[in-house]
Protein backbone atom coordinates (compact mmCIF):
# COMPACT_ATOMS: atom_id res chain seq x y z
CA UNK A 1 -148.32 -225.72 268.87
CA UNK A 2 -150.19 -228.95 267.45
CA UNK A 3 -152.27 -229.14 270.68
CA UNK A 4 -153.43 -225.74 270.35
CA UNK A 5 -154.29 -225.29 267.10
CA UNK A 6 -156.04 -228.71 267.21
CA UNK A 7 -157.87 -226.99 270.12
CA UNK A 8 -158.73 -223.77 268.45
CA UNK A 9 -160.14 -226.11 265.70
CA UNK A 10 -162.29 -228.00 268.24
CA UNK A 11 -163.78 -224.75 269.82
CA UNK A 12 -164.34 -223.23 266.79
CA UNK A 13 -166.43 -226.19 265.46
CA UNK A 14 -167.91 -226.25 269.32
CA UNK A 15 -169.06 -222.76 268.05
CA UNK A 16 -170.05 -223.25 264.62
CA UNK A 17 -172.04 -226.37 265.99
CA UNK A 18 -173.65 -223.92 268.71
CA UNK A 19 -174.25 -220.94 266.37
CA UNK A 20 -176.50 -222.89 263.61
CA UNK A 21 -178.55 -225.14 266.49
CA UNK A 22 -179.55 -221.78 268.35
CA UNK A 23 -180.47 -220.75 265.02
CA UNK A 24 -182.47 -223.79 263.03
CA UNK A 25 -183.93 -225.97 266.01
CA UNK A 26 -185.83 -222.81 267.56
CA UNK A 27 -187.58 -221.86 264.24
CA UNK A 28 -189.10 -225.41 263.11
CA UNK A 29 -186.93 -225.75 260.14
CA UNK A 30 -189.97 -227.63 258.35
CA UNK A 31 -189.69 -228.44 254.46
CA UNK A 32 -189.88 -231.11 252.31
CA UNK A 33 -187.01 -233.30 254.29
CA UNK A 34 -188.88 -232.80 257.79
CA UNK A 35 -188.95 -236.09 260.27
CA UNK A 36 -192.66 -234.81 260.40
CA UNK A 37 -193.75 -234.68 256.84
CA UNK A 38 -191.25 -237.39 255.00
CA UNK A 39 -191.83 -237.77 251.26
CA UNK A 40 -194.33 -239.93 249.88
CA UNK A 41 -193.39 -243.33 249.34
CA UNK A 42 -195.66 -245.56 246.92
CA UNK A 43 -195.03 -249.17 247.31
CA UNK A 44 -194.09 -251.35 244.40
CA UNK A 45 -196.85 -253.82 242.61
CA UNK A 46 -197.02 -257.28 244.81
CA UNK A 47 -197.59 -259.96 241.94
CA UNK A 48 -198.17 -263.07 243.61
CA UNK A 49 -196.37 -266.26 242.34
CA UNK A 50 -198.72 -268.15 240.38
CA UNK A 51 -202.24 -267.12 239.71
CA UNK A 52 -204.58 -267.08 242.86
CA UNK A 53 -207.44 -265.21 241.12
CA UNK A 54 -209.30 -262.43 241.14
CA UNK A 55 -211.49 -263.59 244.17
CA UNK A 56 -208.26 -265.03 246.23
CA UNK A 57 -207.02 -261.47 245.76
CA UNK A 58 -210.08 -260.01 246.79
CA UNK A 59 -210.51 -261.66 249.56
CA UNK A 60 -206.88 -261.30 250.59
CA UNK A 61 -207.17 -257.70 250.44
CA UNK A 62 -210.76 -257.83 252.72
CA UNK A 63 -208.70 -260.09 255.39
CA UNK A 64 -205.50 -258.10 255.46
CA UNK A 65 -206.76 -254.93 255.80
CA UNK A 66 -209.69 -255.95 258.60
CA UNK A 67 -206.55 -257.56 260.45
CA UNK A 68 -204.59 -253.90 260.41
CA UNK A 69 -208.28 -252.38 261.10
CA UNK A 70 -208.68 -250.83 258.09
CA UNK A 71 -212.18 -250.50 256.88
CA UNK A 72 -213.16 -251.84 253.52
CA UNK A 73 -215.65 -249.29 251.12
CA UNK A 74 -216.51 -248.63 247.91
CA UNK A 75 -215.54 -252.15 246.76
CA UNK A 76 -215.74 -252.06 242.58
CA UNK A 77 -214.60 -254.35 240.31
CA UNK A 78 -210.12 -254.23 240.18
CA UNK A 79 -210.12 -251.46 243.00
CA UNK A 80 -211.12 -251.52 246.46
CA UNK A 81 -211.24 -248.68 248.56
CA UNK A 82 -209.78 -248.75 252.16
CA UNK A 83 -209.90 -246.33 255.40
CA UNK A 84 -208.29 -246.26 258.68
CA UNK A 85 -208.51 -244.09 261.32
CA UNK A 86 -206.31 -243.47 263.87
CA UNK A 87 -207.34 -240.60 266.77
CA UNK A 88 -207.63 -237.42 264.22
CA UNK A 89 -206.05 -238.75 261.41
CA UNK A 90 -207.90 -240.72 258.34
CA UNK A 91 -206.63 -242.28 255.26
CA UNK A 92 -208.39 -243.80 252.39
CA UNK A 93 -206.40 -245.26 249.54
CA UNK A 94 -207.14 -247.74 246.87
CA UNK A 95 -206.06 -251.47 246.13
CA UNK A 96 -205.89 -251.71 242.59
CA UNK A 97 -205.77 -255.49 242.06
CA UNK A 98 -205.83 -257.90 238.90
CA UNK A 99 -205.96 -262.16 239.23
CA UNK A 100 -202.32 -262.16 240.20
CA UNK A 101 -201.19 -258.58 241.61
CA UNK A 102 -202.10 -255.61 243.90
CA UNK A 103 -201.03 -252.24 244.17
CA UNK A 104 -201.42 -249.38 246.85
CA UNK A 105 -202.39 -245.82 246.19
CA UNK A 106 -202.78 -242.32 247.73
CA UNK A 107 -206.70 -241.28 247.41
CA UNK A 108 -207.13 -239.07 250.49
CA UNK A 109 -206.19 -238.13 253.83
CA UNK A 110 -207.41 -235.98 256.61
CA UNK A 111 -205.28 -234.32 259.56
CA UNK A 112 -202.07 -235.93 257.65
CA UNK A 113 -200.81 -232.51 255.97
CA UNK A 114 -200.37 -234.11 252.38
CA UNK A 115 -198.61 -231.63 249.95
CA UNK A 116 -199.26 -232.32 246.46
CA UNK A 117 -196.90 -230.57 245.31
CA UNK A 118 -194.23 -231.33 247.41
CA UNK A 119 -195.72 -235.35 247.92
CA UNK A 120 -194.93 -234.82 251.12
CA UNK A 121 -196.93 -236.22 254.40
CA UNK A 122 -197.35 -237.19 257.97
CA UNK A 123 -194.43 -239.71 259.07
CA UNK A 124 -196.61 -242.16 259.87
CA UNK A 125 -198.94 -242.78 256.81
CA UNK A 126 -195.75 -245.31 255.28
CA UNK A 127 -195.87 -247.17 258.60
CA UNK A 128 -199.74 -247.43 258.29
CA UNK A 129 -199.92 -248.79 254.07
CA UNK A 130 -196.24 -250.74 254.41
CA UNK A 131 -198.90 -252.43 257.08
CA UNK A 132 -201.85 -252.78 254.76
CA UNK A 133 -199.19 -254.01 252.34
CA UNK A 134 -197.37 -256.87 254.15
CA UNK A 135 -201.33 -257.89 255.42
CA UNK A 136 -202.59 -258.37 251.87
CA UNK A 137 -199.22 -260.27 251.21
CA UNK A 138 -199.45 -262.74 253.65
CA UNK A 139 -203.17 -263.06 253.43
CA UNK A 140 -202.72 -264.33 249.28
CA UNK A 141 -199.63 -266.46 250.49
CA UNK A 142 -201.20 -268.09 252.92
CA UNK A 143 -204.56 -268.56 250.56
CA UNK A 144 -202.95 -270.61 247.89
């Protein structure tokens, strides 16, 4: 009796399993969760252990992103705009930066289906900044 129920159990899960794949893979299930269009993820503020200044920072940010072949425009005093391009896809966001810190934001995007509402976009634009990010980083590290 044990074996069979625990088999009834198994091909009813089987089922259950097969019922809502049939039903959610076909259709796209895309929302706010999707492997395609994650959430938005803003980095935290790097501060950099003592003070390298303002042009150490600067620079760091010019070198790290040319390394990750982002292009540096729009340079103004504390922010510093930066574009990449990969294929179809383009993302500019700005490097706020002070004489000891740096931060990373969202300005625009193109092909990269960014939801403001939902702050959702393409999977890889978090691979792309954590890159700009860690750049920068090592770029004031190494400087001082």
């Amino acid at each position: 009796m044990k074996q069979t129920m625990k088999t009834m159990l198994a091909r009813a899960v089987l089922a259950m399993v097969a019922a809502v794949t049939v039903t959610i893979i076909p259709s796209g299930c895309i929302g706010p969760g999707d492997f395609r269009h994650p959430p938005m993820i803003e980095l935290p503020t790097y501060t950099a252990s003592g003070n390298p200044g303002a042009q150490q920072m600067k620079r760091g940010i010019f070198t790290g992103a040319a390394r990750k072949g982002w292009i540096v425009t729009e340079p103004v005093q504390g922010k510093i705009r930066c574009k990449l391009v990969v294929r179809a896809h383009t993302v500019d966001v700005d490097v706020l930066y002070t004489d000891n810190s740096f931060t990373i934001r969202y300005a625009d995007s193109t092909n990269l289906h960014y939801d403001p509402e939902t702050k959702t976009i393409h999977r890889r634009y978090t691979t792309w900044v954590q890159g700009l990010y860690n750049a920068i980083i090592q770029q004031v590290e190494m400087a001082k």
